[in-house]
PDB file of N, CA and C in Angstrom:
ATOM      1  N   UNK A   1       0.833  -1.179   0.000  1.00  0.00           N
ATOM      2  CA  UNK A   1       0.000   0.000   0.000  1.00  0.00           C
ATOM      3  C   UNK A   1       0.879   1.244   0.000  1.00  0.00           C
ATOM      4  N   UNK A   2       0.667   2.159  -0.919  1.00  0.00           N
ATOM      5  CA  UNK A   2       0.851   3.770  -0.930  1.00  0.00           C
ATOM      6  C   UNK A   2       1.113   4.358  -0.176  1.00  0.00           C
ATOM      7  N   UNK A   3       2.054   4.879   0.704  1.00  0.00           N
ATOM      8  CA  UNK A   3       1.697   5.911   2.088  1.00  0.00           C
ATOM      9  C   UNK A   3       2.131   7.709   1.050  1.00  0.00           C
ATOM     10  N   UNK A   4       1.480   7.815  -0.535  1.00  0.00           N
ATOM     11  CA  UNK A   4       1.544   8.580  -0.781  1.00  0.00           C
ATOM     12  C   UNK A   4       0.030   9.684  -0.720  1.00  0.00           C
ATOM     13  N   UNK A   5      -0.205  10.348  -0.487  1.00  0.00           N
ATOM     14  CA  UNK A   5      -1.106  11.495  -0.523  1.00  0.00           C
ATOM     15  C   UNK A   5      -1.516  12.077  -1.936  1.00  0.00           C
ATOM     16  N   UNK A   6      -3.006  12.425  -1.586  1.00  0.00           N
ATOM     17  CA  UNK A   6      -3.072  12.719  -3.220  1.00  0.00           C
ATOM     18  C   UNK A   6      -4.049  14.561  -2.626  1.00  0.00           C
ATOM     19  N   UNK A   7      -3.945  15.514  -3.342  1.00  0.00           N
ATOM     20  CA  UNK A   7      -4.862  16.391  -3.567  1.00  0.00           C
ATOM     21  C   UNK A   7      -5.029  16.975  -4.746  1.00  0.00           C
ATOM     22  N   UNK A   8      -5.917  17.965  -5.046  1.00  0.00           N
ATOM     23  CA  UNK A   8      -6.766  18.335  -5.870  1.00  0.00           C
ATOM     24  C   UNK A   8      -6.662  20.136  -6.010  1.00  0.00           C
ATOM     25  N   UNK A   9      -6.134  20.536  -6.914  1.00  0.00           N
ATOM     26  CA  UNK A   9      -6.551  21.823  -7.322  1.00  0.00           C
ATOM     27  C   UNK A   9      -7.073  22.351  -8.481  1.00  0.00           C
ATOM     28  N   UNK A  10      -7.658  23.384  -8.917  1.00  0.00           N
ATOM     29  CA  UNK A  10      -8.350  23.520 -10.123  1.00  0.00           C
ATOM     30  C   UNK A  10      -7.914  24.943 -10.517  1.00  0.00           C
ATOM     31  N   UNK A  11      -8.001  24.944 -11.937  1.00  0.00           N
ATOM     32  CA  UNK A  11      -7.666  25.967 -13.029  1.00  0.00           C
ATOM     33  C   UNK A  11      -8.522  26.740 -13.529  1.00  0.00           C
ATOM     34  N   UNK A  12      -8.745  27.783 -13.587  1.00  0.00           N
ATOM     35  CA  UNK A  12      -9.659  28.384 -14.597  1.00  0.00           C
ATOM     36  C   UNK A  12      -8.661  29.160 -15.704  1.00  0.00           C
ATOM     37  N   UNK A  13      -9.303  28.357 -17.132  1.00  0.00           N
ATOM     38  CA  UNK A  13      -8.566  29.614 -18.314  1.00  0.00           C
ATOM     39  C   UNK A  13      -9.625  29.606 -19.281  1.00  0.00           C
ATOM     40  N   UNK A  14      -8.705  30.352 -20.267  1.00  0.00           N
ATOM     41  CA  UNK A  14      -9.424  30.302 -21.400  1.00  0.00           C
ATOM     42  C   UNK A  14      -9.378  29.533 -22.397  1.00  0.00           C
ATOM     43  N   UNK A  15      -9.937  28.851 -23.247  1.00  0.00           N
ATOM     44  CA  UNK A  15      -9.561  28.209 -24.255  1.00  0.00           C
ATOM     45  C   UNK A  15      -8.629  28.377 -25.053  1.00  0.00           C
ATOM     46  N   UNK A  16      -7.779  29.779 -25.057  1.00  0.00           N
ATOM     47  CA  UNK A  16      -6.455  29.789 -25.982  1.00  0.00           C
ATOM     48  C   UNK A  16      -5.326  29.630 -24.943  1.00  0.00           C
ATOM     49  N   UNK A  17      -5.713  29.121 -23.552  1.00  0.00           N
ATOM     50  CA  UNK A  17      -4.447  28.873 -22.658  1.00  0.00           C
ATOM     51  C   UNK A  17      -4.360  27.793 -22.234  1.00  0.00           C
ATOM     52  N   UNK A  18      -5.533  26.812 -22.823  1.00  0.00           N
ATOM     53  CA  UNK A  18      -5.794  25.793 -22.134  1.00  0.00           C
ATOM     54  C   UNK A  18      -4.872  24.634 -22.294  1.00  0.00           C
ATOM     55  N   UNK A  19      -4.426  24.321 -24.373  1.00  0.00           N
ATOM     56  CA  UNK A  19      -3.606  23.437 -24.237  1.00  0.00           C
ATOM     57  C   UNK A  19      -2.032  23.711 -23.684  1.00  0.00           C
ATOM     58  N   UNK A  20      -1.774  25.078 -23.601  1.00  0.00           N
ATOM     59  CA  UNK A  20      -0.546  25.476 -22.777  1.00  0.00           C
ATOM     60  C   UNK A  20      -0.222  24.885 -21.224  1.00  0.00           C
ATOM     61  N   UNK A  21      -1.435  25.306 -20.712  1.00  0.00           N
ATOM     62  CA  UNK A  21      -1.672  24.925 -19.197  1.00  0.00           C
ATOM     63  C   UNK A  21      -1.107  23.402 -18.534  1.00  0.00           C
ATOM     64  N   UNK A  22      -2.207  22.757 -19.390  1.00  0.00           N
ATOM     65  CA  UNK A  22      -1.972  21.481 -19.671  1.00  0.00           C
ATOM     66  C   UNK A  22      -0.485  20.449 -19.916  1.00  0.00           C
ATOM     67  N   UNK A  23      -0.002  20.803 -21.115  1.00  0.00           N
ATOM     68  CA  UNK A  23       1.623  21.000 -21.021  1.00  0.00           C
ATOM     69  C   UNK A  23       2.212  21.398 -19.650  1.00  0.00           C
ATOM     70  N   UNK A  24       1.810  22.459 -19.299  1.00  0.00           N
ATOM     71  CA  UNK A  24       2.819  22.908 -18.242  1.00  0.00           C
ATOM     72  C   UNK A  24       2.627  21.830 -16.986  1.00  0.00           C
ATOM     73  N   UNK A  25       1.312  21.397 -16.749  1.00  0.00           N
ATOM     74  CA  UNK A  25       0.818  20.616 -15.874  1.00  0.00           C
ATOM     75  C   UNK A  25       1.774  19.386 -15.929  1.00  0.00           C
ATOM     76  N   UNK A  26       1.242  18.995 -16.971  1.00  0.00           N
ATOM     77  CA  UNK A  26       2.070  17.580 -17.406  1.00  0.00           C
ATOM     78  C   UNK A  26       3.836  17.189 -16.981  1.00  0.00           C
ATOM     79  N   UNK A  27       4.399  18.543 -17.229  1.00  0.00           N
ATOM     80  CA  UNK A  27       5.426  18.548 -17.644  1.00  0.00           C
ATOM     81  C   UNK A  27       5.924  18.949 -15.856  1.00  0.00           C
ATOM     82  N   UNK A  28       5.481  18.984 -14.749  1.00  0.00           N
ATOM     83  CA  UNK A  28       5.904  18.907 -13.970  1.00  0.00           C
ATOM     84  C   UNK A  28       6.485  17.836 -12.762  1.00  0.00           C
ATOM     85  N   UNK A  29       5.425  16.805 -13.465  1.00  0.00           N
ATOM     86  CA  UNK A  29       5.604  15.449 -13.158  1.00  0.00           C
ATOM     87  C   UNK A  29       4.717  15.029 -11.906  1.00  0.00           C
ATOM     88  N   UNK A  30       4.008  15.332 -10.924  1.00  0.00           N
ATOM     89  CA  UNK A  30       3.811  15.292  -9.723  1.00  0.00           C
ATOM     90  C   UNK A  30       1.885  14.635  -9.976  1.00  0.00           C
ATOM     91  N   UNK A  31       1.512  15.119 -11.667  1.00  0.00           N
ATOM     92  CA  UNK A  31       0.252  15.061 -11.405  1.00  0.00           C
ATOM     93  C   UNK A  31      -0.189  13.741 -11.691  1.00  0.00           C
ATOM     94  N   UNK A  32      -1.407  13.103 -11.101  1.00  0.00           N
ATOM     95  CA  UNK A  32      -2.011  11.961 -11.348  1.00  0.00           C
ATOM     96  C   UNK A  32      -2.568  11.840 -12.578  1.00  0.00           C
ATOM     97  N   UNK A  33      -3.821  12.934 -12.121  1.00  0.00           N
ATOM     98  CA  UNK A  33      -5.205  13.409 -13.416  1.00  0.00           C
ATOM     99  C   UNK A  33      -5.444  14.665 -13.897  1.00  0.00           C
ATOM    100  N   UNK A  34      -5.731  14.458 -14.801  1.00  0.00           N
ATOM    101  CA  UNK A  34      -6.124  16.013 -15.071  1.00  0.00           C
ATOM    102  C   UNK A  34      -7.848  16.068 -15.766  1.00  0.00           C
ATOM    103  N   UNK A  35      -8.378  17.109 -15.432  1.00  0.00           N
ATOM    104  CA  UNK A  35     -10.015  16.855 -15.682  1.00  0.00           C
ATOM    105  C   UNK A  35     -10.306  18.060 -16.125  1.00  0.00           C
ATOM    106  N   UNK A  36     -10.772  18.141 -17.247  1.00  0.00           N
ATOM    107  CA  UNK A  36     -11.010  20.013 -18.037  1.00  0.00           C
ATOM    108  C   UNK A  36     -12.700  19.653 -18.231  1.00  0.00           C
ATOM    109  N   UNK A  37     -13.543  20.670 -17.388  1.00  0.00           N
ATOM    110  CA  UNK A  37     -14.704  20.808 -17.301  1.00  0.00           C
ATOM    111  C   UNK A  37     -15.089  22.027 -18.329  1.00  0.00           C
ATOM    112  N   UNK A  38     -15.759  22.341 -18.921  1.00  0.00           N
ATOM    113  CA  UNK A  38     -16.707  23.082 -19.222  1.00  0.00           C
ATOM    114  C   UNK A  38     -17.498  24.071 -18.525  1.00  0.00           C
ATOM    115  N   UNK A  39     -17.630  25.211 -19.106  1.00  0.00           N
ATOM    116  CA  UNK A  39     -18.475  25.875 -18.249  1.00  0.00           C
ATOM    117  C   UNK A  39     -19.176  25.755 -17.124  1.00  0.00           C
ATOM    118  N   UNK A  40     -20.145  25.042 -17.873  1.00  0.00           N
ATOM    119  CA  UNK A  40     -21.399  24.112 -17.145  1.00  0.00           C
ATOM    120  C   UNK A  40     -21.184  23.289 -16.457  1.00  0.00           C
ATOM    121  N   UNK A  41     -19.562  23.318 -15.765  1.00  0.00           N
ATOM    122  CA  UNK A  41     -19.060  21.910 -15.091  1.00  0.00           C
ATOM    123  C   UNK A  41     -19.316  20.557 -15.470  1.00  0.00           C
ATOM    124  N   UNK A  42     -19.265  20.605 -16.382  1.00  0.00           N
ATOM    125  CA  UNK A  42     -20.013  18.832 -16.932  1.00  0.00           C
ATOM    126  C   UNK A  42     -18.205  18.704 -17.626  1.00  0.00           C
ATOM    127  N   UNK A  43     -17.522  17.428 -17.268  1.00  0.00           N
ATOM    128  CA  UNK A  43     -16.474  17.441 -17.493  1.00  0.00           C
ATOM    129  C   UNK A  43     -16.368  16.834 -19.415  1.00  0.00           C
ATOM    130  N   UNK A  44     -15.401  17.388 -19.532  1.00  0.00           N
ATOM    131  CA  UNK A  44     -14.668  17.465 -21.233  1.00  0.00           C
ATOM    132  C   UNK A  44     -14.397  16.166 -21.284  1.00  0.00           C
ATOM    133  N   UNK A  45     -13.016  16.018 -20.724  1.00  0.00           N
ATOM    134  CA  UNK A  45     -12.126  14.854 -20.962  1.00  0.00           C
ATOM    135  C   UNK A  45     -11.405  14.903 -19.471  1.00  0.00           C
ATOM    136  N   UNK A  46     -11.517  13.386 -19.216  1.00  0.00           N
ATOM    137  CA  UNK A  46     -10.735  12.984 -18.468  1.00  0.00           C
ATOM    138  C   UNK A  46      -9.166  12.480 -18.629  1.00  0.00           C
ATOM    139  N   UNK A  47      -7.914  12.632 -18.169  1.00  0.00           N
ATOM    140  CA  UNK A  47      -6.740  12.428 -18.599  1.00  0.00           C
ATOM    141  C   UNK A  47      -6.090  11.551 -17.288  1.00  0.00           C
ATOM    142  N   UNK A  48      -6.240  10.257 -17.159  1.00  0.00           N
ATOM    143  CA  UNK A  48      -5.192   9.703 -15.872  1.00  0.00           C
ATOM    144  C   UNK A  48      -3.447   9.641 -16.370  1.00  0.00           C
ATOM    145  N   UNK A  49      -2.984  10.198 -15.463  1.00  0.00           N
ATOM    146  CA  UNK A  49      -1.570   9.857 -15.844  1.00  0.00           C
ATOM    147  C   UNK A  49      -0.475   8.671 -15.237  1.00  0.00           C
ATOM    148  N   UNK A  50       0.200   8.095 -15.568  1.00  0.00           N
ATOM    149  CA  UNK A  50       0.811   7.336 -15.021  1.00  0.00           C
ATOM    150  C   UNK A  50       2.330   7.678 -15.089  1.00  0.00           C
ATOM    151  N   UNK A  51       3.246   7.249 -14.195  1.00  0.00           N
ATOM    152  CA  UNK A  51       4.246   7.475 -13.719  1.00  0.00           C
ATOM    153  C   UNK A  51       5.002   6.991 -15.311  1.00  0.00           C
ATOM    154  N   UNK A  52       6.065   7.991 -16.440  1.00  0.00           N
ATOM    155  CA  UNK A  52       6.108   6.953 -17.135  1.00  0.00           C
ATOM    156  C   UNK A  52       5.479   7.299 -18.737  1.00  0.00           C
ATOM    157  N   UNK A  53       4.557   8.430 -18.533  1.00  0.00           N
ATOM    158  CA  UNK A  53       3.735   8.162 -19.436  1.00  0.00           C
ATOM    159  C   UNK A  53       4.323   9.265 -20.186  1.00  0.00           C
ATOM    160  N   UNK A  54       4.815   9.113 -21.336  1.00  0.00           N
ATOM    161  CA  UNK A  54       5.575  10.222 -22.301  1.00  0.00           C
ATOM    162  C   UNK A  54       5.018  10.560 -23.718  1.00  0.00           C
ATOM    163  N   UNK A  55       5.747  11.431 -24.853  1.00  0.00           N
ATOM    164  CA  UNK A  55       5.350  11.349 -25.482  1.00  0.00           C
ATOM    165  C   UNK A  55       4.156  10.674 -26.450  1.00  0.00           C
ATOM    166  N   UNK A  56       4.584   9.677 -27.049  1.00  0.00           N
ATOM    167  CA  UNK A  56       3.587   8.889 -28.095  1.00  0.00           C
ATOM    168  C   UNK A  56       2.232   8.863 -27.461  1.00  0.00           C
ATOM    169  N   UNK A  57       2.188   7.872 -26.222  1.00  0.00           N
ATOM    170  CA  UNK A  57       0.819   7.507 -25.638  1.00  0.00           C
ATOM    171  C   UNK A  57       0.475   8.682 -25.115  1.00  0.00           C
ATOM    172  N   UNK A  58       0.863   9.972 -24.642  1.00  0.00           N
ATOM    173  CA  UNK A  58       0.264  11.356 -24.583  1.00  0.00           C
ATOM    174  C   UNK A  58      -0.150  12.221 -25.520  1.00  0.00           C
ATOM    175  N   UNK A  59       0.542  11.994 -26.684  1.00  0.00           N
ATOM    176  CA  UNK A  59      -0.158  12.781 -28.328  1.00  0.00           C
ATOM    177  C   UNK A  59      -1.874  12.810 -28.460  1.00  0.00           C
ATOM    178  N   UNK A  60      -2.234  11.479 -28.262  1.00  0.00           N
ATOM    179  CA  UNK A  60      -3.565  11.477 -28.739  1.00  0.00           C
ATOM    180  C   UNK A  60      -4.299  12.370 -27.405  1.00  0.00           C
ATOM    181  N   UNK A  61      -4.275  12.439 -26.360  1.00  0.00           N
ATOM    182  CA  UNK A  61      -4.860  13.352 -25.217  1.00  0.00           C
ATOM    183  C   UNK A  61      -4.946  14.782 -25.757  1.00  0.00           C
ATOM    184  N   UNK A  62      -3.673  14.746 -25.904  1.00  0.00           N
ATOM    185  CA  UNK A  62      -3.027  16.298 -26.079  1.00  0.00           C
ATOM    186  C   UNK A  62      -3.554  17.295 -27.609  1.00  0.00           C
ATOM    187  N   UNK A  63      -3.856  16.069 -28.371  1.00  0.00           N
ATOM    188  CA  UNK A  63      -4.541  16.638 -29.815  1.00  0.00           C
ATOM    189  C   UNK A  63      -5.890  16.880 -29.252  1.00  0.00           C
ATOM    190  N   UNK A  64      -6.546  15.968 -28.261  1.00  0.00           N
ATOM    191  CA  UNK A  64      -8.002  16.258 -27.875  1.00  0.00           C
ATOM    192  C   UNK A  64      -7.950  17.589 -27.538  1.00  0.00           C
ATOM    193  N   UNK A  65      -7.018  17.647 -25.946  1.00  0.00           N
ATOM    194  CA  UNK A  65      -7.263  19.006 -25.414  1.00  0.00           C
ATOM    195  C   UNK A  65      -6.898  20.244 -26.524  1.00  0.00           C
ATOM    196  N   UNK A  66      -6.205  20.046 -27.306  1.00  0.00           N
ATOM    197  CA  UNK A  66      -5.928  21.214 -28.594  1.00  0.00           C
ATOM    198  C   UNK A  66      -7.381  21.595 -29.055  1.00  0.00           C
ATOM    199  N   UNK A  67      -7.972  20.588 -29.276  1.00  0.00           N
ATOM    200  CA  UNK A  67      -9.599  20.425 -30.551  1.00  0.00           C
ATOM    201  C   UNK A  67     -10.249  21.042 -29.390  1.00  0.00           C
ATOM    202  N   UNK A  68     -10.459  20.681 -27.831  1.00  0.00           N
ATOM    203  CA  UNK A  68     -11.593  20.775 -27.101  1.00  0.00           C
ATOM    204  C   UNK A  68     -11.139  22.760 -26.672  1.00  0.00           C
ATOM    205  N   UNK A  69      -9.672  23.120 -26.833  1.00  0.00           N
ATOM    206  CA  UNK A  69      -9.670  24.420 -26.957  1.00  0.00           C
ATOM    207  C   UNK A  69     -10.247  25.311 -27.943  1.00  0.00           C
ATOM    208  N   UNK A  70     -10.515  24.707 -28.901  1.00  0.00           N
ATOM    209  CA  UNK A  70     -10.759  25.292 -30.170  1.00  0.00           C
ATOM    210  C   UNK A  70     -12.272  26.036 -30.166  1.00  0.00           C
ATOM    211  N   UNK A  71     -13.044  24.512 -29.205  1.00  0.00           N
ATOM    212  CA  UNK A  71     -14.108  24.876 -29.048  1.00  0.00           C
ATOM    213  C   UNK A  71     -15.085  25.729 -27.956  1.00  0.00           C
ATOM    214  N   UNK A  72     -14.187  25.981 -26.402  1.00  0.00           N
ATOM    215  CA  UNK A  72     -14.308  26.355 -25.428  1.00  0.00           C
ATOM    216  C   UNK A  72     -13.343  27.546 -25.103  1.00  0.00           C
ATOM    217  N   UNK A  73     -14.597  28.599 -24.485  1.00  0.00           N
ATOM    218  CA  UNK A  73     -13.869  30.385 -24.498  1.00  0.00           C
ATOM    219  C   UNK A  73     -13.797  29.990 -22.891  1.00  0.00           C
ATOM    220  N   UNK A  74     -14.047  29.340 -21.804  1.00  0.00           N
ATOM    221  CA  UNK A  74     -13.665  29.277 -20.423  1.00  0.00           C
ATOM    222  C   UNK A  74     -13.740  27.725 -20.105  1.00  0.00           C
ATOM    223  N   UNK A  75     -12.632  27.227 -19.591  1.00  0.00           N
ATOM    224  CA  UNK A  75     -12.839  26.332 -18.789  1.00  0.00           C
ATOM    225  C   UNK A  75     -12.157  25.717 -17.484  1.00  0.00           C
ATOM    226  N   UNK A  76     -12.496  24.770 -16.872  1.00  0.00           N
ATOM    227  CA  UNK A  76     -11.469  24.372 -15.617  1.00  0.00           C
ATOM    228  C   UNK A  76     -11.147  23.180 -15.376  1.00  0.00           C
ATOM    229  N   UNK A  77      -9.734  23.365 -14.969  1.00  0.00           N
ATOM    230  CA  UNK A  77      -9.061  22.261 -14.842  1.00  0.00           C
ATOM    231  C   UNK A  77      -8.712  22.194 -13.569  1.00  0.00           C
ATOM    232  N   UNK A  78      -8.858  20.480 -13.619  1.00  0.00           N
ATOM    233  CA  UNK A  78      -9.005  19.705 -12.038  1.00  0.00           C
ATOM    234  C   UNK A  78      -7.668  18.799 -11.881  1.00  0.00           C
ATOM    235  N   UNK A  79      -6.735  19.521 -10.790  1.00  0.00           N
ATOM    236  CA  UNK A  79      -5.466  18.689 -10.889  1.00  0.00           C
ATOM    237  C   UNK A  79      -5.018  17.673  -9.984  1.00  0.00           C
ATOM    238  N   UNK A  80      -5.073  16.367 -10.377  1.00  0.00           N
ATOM    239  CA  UNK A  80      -5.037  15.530  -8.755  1.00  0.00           C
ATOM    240  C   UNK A  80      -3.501  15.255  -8.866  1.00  0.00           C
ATOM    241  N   UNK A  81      -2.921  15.333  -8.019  1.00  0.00           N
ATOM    242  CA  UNK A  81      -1.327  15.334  -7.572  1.00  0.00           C
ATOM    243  C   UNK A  81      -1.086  14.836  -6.526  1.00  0.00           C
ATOM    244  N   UNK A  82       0.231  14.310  -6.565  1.00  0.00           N
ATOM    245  CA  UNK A  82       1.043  13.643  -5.253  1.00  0.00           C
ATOM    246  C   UNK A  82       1.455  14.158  -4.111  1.00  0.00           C
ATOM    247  N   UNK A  83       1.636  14.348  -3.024  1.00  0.00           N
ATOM    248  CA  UNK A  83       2.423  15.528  -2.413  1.00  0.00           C
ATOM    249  C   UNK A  83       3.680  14.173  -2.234  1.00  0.00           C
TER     250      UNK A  83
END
């Protein structure tokens, strides 16, 4: 069993910062999930990450969150992380 800790913070941007954000998220290493809701809080896409998980098998996420920016002027992102 884990004696690691997990919490939760959330993002608000805009859709032209969103696939940036995301990247930056990613690229820090610490996060589990990432969850980009919609306005209306009804969630977009869900993203679990795994320890590990690089390029190739991250492209196809990462083209989503590009497309789901395209289409969304506000949204928020839900960051579950390790401490």
């Amino acid at each position: 069993m884990s004696d690691k800790k997990t919490y939760h913070e959330e993002f608000k941007v805009n859709g032209e910062d969103l696939l940036k954000r995301v990247k930056e998220l990613i690229a820090e290493g610490n996060v589990r999930k990432i969850t980009v809701k919609g306005k209306d809080g009804k969630t977009i896409i869900d993203m679990p990450l795994t320890i590990g998980v690089v390029g190739a098998v991250l492209a196809p996420a990462l083209a989503a969150v590009g497309a789901i920016a395209a289409l969304v002027t506000e949204c928020t992102i839900t960051v579950e992380r390790e401490k």
